[in-house]
Protein backbone atom coordinates (compact mmCIF):
# COMPACT_ATOMS: atom_id res chain seq x y z
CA UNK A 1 10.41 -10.80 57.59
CA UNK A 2 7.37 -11.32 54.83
CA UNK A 3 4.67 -9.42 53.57
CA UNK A 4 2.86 -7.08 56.01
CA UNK A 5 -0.54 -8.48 56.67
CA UNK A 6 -3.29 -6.09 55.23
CA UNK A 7 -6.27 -5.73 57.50
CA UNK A 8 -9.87 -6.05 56.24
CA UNK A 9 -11.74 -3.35 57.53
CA UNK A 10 -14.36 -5.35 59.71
CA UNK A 11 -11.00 -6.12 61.98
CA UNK A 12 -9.84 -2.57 62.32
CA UNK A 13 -10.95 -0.93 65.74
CA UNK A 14 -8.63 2.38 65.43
CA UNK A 15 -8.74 5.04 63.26
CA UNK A 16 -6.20 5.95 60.97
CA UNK A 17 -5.64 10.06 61.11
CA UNK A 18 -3.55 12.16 58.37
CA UNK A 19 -0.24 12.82 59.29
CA UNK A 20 1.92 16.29 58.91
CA UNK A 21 1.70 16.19 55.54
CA UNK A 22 -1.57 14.06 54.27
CA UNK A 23 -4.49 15.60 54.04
CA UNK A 24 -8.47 14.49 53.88
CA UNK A 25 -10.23 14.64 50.91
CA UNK A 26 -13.39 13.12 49.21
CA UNK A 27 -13.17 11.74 46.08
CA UNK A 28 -15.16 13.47 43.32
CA UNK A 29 -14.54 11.19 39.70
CA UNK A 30 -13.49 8.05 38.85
CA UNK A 31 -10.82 8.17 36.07
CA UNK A 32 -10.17 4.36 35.08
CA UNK A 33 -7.21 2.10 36.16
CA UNK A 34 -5.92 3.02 39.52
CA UNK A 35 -6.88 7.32 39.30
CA UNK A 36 -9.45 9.35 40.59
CA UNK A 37 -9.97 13.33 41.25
CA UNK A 38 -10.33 14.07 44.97
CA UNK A 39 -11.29 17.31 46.35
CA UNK A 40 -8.81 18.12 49.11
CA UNK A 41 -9.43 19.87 52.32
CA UNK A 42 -6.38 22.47 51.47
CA UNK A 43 -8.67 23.68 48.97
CA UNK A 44 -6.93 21.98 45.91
CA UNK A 45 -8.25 19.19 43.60
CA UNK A 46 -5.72 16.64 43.03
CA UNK A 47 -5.13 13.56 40.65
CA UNK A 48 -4.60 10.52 42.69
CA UNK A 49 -3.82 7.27 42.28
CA UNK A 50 -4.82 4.40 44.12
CA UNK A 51 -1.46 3.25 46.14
CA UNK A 52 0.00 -0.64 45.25
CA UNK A 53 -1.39 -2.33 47.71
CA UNK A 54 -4.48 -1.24 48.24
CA UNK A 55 -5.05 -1.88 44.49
CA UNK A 56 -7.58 -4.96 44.11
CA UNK A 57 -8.32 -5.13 48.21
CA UNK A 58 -10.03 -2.01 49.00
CA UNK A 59 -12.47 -0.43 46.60
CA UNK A 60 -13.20 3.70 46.30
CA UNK A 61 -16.59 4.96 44.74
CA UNK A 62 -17.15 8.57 44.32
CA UNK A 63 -18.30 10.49 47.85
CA UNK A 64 -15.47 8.00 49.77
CA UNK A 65 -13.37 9.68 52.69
CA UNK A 66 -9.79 9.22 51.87
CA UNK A 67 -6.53 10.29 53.18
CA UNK A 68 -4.33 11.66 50.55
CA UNK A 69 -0.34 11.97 50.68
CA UNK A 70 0.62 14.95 47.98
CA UNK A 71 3.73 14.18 45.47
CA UNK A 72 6.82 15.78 46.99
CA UNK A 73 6.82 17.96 43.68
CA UNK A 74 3.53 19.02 41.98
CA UNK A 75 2.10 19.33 45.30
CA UNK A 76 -1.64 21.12 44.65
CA UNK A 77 -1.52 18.64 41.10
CA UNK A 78 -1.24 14.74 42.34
CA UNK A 79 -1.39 12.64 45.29
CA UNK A 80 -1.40 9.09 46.53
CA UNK A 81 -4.56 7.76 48.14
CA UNK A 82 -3.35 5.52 51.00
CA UNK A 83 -6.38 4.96 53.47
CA UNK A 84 -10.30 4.95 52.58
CA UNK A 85 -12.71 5.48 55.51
CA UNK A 86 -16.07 3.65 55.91
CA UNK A 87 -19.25 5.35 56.43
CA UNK A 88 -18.93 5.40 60.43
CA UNK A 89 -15.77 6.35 60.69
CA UNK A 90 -16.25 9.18 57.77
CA UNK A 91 -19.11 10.69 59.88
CA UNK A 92 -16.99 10.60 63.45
CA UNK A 93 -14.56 12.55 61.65
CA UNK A 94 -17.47 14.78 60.69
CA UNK A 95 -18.63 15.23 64.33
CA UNK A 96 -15.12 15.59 65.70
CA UNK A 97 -14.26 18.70 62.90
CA UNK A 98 -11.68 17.13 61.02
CA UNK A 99 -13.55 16.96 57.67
CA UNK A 100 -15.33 20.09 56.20
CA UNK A 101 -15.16 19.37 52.69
C-alpha cells in the first residue's frame, strides 16, 4: 500500500473540521521539541505535542489555529495537534462561529 501522501497546503481546497471529540484551539507558547500550550475552546489549556508526521512538514508559531485531539486519559491536561489552519481558512472559521477563542 505505501506511505500516505501528505498534502502541502497550497493543494488543499477543503477544510478539515474537528471531529466528535477534537476540539479548536490556538496555540499560546512554544515549549521546544515537538510541544506547545494551546488554549482550547472547552475552556482548558492543554500540553500538546506536535503529531509524527506533521513533525518537520508543517510549522506552528504562536496565534496558529489548530485542531487538537485530547489523550484518552488526562483529558483537560494533553493533546495531540493534528491539523494547523492558514490565515484564510482560520478567519472563515471565524465568520462561520466555529472559533471563539
Amino acid at each position: 500500500m505505501g506511505k500516505k501522501k501528505v498534502l502541502s497546503e497550497g493543494e488543499l481546497s477543503e477544510m478539515v473540521h474537528p471531529s466528535a471529540n477534537d476540539v479548536l484551539g490556538v496555540a499560546t507558547k512554544l515549549l521546544g521539541f515537538d510541544r506547545l500550550m494551546v488554549k482550547c475552546q472547552d475552556g482548558h489549556e492543554r500540553l500538546c505535542r506536535i503529531r509524527g508526521k506533521m513533525k518537520r512538514r508543517v510549522w506552528i508559531r504562536v496565534g496558529d489555529v489548530v485542531v487538537v485531539s485530547p489523550w484518552d486519559f488526562q483529558t483537560d491536561k494533553r493533546g495531540d495537534i493534528f491539523w494547523r489552519y492558514t490565515r484564510a481558512q482560520a478567519e472563515t472559521l471565524r465568520r462561520k462561529g466555529y472559533l471563539t477563542v
